[in-house]
N, C-alpha and C. Protein backbone atom coordinates (compact mmCIF):
# COMPACT_ATOMS: atom_id res chain seq x y z
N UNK A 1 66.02 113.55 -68.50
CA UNK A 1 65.62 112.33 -69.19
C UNK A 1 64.66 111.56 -68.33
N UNK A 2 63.50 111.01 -68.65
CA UNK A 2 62.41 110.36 -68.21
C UNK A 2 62.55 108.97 -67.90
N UNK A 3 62.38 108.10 -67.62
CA UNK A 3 62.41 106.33 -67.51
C UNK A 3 61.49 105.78 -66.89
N UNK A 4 59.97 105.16 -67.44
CA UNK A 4 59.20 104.71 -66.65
C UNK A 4 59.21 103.43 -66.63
N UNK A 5 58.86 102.63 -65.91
CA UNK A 5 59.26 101.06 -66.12
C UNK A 5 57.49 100.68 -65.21
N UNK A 6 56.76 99.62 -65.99
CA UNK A 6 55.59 98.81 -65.48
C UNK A 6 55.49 97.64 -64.76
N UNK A 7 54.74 97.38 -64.04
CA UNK A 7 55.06 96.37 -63.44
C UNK A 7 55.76 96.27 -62.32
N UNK A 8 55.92 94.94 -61.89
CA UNK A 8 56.64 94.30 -60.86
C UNK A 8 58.02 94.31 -61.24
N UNK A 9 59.27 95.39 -60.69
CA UNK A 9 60.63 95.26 -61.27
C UNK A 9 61.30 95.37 -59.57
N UNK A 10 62.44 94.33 -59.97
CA UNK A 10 63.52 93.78 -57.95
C UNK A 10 64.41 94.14 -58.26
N UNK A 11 65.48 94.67 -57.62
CA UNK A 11 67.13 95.34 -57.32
C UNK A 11 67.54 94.28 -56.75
N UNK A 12 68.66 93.92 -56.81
CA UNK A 12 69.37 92.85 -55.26
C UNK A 12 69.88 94.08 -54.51
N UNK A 13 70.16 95.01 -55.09
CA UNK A 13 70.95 96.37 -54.15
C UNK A 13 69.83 97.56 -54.47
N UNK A 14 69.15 97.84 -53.52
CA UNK A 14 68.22 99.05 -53.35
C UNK A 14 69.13 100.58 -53.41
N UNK A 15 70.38 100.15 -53.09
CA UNK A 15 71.40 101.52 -53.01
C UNK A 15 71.52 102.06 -54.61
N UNK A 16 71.05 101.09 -55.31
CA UNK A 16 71.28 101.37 -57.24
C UNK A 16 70.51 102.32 -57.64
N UNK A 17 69.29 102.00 -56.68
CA UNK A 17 68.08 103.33 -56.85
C UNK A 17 68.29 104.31 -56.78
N UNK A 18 68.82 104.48 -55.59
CA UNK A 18 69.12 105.58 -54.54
C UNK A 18 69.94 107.23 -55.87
N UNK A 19 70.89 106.50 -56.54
CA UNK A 19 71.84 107.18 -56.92
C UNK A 19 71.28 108.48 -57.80
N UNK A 20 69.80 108.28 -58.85
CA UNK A 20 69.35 108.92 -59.19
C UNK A 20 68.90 110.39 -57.85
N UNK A 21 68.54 110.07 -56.77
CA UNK A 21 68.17 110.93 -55.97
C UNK A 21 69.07 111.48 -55.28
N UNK A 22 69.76 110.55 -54.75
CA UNK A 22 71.28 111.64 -54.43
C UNK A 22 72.15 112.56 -55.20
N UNK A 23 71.70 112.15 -56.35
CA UNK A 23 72.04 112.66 -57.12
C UNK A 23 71.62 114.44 -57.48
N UNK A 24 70.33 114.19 -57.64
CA UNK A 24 69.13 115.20 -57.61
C UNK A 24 69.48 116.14 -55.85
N UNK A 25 69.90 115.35 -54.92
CA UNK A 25 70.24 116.15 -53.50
C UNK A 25 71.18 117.05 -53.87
N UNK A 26 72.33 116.28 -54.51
CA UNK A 26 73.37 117.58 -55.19
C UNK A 26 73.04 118.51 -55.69
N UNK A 27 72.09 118.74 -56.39
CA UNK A 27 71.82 119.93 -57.17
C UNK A 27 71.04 120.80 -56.37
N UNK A 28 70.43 120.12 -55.14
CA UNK A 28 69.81 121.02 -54.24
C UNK A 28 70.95 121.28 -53.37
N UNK A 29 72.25 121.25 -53.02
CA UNK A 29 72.83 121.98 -52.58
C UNK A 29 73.69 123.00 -53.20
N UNK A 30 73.87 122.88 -54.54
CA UNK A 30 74.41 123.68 -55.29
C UNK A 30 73.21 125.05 -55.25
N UNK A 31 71.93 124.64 -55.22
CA UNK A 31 70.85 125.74 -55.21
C UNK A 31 71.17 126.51 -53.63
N UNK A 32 71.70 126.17 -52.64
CA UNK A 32 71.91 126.28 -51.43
C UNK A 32 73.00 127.07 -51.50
N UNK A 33 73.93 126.88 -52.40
CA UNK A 33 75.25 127.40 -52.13
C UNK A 33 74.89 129.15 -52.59
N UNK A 34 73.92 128.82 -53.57
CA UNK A 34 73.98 129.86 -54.40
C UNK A 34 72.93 131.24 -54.22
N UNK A 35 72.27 130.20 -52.84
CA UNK A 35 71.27 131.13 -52.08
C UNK A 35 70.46 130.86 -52.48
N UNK A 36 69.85 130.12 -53.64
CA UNK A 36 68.06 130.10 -54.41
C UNK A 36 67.34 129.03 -53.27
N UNK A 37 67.93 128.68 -52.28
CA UNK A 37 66.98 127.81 -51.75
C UNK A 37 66.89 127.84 -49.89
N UNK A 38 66.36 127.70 -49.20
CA UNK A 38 66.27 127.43 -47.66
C UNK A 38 66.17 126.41 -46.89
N UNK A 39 67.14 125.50 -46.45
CA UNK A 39 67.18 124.46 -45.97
C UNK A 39 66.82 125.01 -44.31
N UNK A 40 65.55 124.51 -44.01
CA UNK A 40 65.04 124.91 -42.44
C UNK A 40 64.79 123.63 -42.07
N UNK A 41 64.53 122.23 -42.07
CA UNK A 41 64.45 121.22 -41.39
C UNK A 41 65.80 121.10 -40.89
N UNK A 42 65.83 121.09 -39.49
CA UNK A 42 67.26 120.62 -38.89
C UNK A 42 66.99 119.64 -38.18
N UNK A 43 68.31 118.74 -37.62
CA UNK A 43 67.96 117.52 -37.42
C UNK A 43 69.52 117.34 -36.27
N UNK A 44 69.76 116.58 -35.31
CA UNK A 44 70.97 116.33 -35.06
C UNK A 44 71.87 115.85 -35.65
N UNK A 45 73.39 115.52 -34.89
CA UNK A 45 74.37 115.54 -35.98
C UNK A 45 74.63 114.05 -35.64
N UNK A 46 73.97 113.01 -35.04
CA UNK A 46 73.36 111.72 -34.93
C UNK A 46 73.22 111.44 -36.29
N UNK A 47 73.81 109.98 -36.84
CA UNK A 47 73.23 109.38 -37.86
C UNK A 47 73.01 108.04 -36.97
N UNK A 48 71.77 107.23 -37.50
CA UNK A 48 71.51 106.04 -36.38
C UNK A 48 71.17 105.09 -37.62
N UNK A 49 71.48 104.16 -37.09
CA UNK A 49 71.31 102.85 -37.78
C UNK A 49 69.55 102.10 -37.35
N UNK A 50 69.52 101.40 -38.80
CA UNK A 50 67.96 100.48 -38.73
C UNK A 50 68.04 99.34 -39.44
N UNK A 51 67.60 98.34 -39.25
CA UNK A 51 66.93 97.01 -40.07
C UNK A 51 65.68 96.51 -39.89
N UNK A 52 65.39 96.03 -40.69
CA UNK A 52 64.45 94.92 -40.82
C UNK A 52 63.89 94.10 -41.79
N UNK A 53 63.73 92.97 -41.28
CA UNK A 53 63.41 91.83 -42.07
C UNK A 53 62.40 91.99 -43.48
N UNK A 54 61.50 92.64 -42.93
CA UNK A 54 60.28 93.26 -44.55
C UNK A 54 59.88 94.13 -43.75
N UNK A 55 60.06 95.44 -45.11
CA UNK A 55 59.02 96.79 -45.06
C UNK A 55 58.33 96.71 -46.03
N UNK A 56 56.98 96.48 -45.83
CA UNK A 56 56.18 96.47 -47.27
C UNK A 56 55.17 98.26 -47.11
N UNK A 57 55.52 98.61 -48.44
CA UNK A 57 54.72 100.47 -47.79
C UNK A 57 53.72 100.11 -49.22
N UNK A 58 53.02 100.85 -49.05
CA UNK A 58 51.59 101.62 -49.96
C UNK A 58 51.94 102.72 -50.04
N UNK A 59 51.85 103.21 -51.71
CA UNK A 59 52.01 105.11 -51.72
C UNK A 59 53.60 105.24 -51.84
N UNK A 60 54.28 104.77 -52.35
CA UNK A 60 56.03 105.15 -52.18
C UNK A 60 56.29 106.42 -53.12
N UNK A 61 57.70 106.65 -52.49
CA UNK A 61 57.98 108.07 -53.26
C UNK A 61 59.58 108.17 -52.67
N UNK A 62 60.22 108.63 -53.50
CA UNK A 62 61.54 108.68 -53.05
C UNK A 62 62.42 109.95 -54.06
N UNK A 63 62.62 111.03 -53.38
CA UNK A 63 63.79 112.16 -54.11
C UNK A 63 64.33 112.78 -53.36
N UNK A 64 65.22 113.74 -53.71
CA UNK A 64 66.27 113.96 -53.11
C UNK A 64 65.93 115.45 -52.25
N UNK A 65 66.63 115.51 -50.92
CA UNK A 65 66.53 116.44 -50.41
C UNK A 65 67.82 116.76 -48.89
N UNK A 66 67.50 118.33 -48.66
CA UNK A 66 68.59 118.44 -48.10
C UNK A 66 68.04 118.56 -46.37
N UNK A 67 69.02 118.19 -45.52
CA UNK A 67 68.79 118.60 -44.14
C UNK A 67 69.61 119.60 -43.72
N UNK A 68 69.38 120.50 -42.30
CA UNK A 68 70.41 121.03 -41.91
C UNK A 68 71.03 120.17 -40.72
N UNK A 69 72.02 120.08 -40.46
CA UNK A 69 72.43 119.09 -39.67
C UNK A 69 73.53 119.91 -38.48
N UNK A 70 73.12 119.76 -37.18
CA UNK A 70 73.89 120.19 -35.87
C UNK A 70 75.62 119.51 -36.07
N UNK A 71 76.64 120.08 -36.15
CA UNK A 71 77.89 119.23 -36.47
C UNK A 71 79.13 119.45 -35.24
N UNK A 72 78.17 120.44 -33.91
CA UNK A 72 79.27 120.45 -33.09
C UNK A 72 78.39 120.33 -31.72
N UNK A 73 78.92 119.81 -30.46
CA UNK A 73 78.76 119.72 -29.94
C UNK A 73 77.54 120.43 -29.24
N UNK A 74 78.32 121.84 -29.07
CA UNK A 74 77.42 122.74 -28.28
C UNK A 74 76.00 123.36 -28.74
N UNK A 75 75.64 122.41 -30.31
CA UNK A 75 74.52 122.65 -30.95
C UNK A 75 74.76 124.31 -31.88
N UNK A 76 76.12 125.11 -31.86
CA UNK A 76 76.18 125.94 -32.84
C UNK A 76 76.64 126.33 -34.06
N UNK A 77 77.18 125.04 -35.03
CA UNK A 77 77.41 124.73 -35.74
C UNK A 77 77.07 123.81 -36.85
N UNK A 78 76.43 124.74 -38.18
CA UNK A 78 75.58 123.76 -39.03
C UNK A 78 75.91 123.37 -40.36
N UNK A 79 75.71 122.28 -40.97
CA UNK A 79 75.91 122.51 -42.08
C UNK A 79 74.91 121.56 -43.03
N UNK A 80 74.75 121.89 -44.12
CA UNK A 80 73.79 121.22 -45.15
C UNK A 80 74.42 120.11 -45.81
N UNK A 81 73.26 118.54 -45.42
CA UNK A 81 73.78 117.60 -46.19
C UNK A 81 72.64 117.03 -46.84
N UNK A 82 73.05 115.84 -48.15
CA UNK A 82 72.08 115.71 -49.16
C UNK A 82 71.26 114.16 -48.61
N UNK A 83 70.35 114.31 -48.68
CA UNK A 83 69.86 113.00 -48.13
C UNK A 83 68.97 112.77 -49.58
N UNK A 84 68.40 111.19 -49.29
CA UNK A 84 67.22 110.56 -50.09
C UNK A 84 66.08 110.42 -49.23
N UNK A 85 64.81 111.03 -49.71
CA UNK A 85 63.92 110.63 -48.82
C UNK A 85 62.86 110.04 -49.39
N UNK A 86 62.75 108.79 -48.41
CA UNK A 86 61.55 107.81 -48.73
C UNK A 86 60.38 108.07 -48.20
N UNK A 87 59.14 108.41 -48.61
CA UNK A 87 58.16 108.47 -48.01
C UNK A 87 57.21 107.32 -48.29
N UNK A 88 56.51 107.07 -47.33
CA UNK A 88 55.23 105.78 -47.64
C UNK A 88 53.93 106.51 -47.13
N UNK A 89 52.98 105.91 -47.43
CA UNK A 89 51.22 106.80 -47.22
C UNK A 89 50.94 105.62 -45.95
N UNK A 90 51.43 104.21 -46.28
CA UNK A 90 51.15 103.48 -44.95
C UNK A 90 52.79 102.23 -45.10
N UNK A 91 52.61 102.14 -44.19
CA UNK A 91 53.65 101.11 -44.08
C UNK A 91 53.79 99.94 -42.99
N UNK A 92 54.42 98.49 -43.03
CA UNK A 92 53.99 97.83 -42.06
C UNK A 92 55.68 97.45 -42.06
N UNK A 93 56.32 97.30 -40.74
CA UNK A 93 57.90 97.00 -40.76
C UNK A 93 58.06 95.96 -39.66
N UNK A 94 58.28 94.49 -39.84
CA UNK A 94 58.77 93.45 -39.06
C UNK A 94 60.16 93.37 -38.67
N UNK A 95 60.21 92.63 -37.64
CA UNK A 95 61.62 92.70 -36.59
C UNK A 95 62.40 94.17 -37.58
N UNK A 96 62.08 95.13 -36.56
CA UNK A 96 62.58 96.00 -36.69
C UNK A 96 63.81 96.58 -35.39
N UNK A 97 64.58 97.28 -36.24
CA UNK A 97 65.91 97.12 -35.21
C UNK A 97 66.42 98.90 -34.86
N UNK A 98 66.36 99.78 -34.63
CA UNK A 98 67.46 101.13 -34.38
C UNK A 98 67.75 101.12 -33.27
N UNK A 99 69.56 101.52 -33.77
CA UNK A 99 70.32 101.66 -32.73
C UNK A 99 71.22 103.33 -33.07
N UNK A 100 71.15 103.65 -32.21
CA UNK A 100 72.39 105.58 -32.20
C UNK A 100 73.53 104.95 -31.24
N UNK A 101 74.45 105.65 -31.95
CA UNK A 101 75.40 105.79 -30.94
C UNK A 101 75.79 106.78 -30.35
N UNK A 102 76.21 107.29 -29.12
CA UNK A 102 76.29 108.11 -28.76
C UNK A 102 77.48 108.77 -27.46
N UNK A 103 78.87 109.48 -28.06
CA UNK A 103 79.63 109.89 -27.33
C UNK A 103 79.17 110.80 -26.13
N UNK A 104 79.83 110.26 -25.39
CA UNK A 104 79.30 111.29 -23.85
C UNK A 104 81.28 111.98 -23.54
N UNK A 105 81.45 112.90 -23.88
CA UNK A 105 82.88 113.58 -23.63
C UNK A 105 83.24 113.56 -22.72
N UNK A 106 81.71 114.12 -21.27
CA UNK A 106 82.71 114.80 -20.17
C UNK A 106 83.20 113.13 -19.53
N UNK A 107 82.25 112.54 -20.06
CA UNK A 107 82.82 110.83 -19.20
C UNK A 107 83.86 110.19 -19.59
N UNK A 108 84.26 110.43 -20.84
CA UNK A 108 85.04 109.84 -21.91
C UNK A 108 84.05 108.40 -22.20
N UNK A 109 83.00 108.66 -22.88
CA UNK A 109 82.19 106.96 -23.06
C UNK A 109 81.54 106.75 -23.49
N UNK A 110 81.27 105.73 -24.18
CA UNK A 110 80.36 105.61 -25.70
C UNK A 110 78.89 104.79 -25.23
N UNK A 111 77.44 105.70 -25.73
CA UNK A 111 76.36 105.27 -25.05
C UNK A 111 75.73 104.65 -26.31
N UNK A 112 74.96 103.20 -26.28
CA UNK A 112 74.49 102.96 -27.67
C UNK A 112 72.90 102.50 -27.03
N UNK A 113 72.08 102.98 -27.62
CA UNK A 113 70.26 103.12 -27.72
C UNK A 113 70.08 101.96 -28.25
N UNK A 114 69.27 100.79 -28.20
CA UNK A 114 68.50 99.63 -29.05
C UNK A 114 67.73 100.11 -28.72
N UNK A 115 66.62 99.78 -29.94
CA UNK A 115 65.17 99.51 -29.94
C UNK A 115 64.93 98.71 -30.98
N UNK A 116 63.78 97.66 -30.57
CA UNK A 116 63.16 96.58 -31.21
C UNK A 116 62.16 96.44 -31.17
N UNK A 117 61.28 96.03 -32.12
CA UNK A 117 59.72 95.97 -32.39
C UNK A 117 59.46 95.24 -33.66
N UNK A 118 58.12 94.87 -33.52
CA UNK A 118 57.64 94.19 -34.45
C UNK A 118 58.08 92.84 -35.12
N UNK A 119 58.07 92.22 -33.57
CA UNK A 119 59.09 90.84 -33.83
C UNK A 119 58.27 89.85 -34.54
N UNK A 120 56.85 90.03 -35.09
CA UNK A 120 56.69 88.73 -36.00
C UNK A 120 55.55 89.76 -36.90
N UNK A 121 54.99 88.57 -37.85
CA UNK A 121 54.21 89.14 -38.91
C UNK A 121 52.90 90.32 -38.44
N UNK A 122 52.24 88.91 -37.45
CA UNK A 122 50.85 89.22 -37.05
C UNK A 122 51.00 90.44 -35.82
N UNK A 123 52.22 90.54 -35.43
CA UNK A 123 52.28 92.25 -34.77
C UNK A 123 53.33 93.29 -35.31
N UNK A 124 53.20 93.50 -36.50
CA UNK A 124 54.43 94.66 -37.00
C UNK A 124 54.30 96.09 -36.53
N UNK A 125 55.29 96.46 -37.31
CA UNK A 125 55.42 97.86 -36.46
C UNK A 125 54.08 98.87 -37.96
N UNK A 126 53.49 99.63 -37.26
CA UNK A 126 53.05 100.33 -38.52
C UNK A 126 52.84 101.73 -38.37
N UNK A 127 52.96 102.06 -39.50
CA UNK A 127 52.89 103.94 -39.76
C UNK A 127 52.45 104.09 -40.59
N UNK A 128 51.57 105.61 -40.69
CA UNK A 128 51.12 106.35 -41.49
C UNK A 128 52.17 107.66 -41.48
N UNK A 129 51.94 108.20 -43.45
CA UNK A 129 53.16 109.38 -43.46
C UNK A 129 54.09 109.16 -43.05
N UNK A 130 55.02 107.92 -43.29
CA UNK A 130 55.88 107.65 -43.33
C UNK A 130 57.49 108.51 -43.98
N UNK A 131 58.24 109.07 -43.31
CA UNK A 131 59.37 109.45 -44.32
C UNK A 131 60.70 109.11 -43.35
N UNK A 132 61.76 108.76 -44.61
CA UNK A 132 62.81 108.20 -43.90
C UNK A 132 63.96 109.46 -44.66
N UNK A 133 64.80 110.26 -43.92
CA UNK A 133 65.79 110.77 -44.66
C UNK A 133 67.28 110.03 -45.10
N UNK A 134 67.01 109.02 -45.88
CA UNK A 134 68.52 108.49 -46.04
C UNK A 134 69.51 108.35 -46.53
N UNK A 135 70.63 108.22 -45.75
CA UNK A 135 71.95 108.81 -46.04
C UNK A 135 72.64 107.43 -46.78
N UNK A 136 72.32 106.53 -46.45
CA UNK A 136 72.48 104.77 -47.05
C UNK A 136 71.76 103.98 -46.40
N UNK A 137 71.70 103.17 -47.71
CA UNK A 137 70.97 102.07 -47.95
C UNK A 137 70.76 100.98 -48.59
N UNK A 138 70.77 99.41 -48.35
CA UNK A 138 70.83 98.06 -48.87
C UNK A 138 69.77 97.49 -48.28
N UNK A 139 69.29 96.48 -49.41
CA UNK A 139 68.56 95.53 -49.26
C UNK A 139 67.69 94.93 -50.24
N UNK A 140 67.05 93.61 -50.77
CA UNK A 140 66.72 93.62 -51.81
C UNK A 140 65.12 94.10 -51.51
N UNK A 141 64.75 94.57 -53.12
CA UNK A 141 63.26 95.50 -53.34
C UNK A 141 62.92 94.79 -54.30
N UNK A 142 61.65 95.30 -54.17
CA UNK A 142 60.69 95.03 -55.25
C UNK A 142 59.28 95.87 -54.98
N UNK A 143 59.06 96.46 -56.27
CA UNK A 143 58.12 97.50 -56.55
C UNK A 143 56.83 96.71 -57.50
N UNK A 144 56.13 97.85 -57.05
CA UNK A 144 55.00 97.64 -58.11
C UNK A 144 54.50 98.85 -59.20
N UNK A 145 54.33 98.47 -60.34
CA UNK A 145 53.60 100.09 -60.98
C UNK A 145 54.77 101.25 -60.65
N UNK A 146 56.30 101.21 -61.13
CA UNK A 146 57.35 102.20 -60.84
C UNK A 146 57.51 102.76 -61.83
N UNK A 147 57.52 104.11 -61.33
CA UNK A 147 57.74 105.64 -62.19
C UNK A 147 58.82 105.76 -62.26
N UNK A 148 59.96 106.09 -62.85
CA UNK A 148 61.69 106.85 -62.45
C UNK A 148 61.39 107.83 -62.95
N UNK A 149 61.87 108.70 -63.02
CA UNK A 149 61.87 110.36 -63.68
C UNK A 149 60.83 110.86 -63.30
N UNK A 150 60.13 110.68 -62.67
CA UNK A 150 58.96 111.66 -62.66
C UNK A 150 59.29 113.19 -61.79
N UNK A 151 59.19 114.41 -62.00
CA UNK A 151 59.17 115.63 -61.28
C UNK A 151 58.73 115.59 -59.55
N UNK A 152 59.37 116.42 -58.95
CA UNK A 152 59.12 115.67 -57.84
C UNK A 152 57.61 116.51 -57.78
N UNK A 153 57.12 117.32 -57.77
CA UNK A 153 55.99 118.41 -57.84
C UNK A 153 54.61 117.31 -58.68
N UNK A 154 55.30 116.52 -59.70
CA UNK A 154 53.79 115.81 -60.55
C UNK A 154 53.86 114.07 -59.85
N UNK A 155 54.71 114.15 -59.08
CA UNK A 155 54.18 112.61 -58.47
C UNK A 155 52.81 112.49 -57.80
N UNK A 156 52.05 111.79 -57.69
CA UNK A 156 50.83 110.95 -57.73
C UNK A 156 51.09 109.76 -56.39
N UNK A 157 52.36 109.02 -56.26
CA UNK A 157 52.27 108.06 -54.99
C UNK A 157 52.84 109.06 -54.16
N UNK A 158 52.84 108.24 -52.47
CA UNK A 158 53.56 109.20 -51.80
C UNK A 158 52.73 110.05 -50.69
N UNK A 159 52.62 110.76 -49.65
CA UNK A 159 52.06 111.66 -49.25
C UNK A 159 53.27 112.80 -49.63
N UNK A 160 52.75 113.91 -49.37
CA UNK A 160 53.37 115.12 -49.29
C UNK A 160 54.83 115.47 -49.12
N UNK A 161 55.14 116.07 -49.89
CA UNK A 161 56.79 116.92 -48.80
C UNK A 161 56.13 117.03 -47.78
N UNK A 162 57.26 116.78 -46.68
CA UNK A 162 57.26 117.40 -45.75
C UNK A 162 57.35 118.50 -45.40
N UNK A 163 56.87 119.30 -44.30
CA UNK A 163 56.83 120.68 -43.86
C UNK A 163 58.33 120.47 -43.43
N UNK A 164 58.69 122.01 -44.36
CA UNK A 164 60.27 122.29 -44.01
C UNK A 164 61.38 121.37 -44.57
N UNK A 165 60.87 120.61 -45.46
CA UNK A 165 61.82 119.53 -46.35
C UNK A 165 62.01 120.74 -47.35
N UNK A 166 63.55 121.07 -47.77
CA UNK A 166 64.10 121.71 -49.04
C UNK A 166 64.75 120.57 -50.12
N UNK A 167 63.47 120.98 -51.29
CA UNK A 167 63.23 119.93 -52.34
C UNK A 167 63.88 121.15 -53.85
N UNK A 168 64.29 120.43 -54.97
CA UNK A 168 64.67 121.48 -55.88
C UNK A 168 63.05 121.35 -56.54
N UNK A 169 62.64 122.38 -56.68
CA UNK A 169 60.91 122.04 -57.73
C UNK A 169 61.56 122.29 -59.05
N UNK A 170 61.04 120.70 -59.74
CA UNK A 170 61.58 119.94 -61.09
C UNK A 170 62.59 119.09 -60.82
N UNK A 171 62.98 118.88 -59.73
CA UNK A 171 63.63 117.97 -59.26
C UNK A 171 63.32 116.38 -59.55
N UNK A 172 64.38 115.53 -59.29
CA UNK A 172 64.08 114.07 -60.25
C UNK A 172 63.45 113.63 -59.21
N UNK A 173 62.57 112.55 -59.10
CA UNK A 173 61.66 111.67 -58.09
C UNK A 173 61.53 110.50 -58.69
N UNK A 174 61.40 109.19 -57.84
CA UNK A 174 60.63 108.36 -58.68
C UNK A 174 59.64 107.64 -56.98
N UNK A 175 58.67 106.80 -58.10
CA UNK A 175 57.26 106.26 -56.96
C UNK A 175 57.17 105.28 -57.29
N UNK A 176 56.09 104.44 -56.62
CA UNK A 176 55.36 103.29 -57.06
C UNK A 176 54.25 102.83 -55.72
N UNK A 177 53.65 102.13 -56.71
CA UNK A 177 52.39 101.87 -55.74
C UNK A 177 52.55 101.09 -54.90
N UNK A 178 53.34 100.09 -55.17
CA UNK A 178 53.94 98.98 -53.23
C UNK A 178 55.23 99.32 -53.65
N UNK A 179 55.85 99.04 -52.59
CA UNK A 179 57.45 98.76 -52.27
C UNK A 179 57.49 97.76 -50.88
N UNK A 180 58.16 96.26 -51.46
CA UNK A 180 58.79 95.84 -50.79
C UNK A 180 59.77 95.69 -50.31
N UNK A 181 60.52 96.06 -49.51
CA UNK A 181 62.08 95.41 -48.83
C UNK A 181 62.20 94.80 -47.98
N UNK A 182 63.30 93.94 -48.18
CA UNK A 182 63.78 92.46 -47.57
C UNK A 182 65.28 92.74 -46.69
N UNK A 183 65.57 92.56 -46.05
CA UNK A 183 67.15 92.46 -45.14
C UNK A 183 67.36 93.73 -45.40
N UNK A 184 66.88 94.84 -44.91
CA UNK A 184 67.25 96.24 -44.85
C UNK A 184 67.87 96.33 -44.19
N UNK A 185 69.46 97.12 -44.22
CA UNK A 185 70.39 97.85 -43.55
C UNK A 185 70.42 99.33 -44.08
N UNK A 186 70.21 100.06 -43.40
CA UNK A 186 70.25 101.68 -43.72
C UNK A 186 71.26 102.96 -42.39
N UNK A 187 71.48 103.59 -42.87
CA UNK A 187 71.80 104.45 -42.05
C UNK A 187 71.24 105.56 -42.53
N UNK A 188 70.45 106.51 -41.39
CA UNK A 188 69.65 108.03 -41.72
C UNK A 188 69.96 108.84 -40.70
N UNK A 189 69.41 109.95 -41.31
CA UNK A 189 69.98 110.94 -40.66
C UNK A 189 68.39 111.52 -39.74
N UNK A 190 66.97 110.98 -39.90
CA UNK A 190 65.70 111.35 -39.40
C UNK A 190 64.99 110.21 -39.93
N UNK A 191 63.75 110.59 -38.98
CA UNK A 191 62.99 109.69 -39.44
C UNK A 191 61.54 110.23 -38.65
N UNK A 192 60.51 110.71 -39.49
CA UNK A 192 58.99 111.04 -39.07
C UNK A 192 57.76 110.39 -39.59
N UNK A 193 56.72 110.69 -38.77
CA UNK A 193 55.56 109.71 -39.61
C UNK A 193 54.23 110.52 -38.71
N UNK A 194 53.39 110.57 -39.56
CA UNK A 194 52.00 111.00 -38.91
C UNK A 194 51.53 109.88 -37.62
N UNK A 195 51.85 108.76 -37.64
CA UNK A 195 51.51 107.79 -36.45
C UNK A 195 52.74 106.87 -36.88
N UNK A 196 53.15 106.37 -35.44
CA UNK A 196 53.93 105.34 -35.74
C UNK A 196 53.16 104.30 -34.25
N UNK A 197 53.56 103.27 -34.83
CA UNK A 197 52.78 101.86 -33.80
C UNK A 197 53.80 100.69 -34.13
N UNK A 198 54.39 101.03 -32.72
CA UNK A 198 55.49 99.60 -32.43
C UNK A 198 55.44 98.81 -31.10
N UNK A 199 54.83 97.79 -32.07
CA UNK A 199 54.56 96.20 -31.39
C UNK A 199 55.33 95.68 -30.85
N UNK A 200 55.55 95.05 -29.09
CA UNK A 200 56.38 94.44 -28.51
C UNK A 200 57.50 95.24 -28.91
N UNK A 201 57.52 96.83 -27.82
CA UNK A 201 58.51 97.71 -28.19
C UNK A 201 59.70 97.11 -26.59
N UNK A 202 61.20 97.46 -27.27
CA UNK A 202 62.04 96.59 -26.50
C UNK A 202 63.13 97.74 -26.44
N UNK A 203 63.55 98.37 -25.62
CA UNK A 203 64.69 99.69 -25.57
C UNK A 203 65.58 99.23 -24.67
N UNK A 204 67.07 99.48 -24.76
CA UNK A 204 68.20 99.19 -24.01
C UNK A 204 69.15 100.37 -24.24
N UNK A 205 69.73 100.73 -22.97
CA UNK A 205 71.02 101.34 -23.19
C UNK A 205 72.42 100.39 -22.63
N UNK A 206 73.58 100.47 -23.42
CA UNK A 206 74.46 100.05 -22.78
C UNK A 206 76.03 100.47 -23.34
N UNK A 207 77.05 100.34 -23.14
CA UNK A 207 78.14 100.63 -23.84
C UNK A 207 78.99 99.37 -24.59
N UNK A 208 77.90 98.71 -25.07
CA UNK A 208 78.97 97.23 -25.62
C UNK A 208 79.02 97.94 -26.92
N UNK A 209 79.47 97.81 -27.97
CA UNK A 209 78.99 98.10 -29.58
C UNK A 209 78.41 97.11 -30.15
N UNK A 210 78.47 95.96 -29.34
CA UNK A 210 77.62 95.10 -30.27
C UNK A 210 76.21 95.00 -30.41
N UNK A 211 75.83 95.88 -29.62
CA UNK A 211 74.69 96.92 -29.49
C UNK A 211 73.66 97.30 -30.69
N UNK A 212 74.73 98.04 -31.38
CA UNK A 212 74.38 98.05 -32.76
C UNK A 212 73.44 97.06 -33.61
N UNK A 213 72.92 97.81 -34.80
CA UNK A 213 71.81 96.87 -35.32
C UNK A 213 72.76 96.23 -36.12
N UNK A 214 73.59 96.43 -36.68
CA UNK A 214 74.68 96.37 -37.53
C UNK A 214 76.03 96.85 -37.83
């Protein structure tokens, strides 16, 4: 079933979106189970947290796809999970926040990564080929010119799949020509971009949890 909507249309919960494409991820693992498909992007078994205040992108695109994901320690153990992936053609992201957490065994002790950038308007963080693989996500949106249903193969916004992204072809997608978001909290499982540029970049390690972006 198709749904195109014109114009300027806002979510208070961006996760409402999401459901159509996670949705669409399921069916790419059912294609997985059944052998019709090859999930070769792998990724660690790290999910890391992000915010920020406004992401405004050019070119959006968002459907469902699968990663392979590292799930044991010694890196020999994998398994396939369904992500949403957002891609942007450019994007500009203020006070921006990721944090990982990260068990260290032989120490018994928990290591957590900050990074911060793009603490005001006039220096944001920016990227080209933008894609986010995500596993969740809140915050309020607002689009411009939004497609829902569209095939993921006949979308028009967006740059490219990614090399080594396993997509179902006819799979559900939807785009639009801006996307704004406001008070983003997400958790992903990757995150790539043809250039990324972060302004007044700020990195910490420490073991507090309050560490965390969220």
């Amino acid at each position: 079933m198709e749904s195109q909507v014109r114009g300027g249309t806002r979510w208070k919960r961006f996760a409402v979106v999401m459901v159509p494409s996670v949705a669409a991820a399921a069916c790419v693992g059912i294609g997985l189970a059944q052998g019709a498909l090859a999930a070769s992007f792998s990724v660690s078994g790290q999910q890391f947290k992000v915010t920020a205040g406004h992401l405004h992108g050019e070119g959006f695109a968002q459907y469902g796809g699968i990663d392979t994901v590292y799930t044991s320690t010694e890196g020999k153990t994998k398994t396939q999970v369904p992500v949403a992936v957002s891609s942007f053609e450019d994007a500009t992201i203020t006070k921006m926040c990721q944090s990982v957490k990260t068990e260290i065994p032989l120490i018994g002790k928990t290591i957590y990564l900050r990074l911060e950038a793009g603490n005001d308007e006039k220096n944001p963080v920016v990227a080209e080929n933008l894609y986010i693989d995500v596993a969740q996500l809140d915050a309020d949106a607002e689009f411009k010119n939004i497609d829902i249903g569209v095939a993921i193969q006949d979308k028009t916004e967006g740059p490219a799949v990614k090399e080594g992204e396993t997509v179902l072809p006819g799979g559900f997608a939807q785009q639009a020509e801006t996307a704004d978001l406001y008070g983003v909290e997400q958790t992903a499982w990757a995150t790539t971009a043809g250039t990324f540029k972060l302004s007044g970049l700020s990195m910490r390690l420490g073991t507090d949890a309050k560490m965390e972006c969220y």
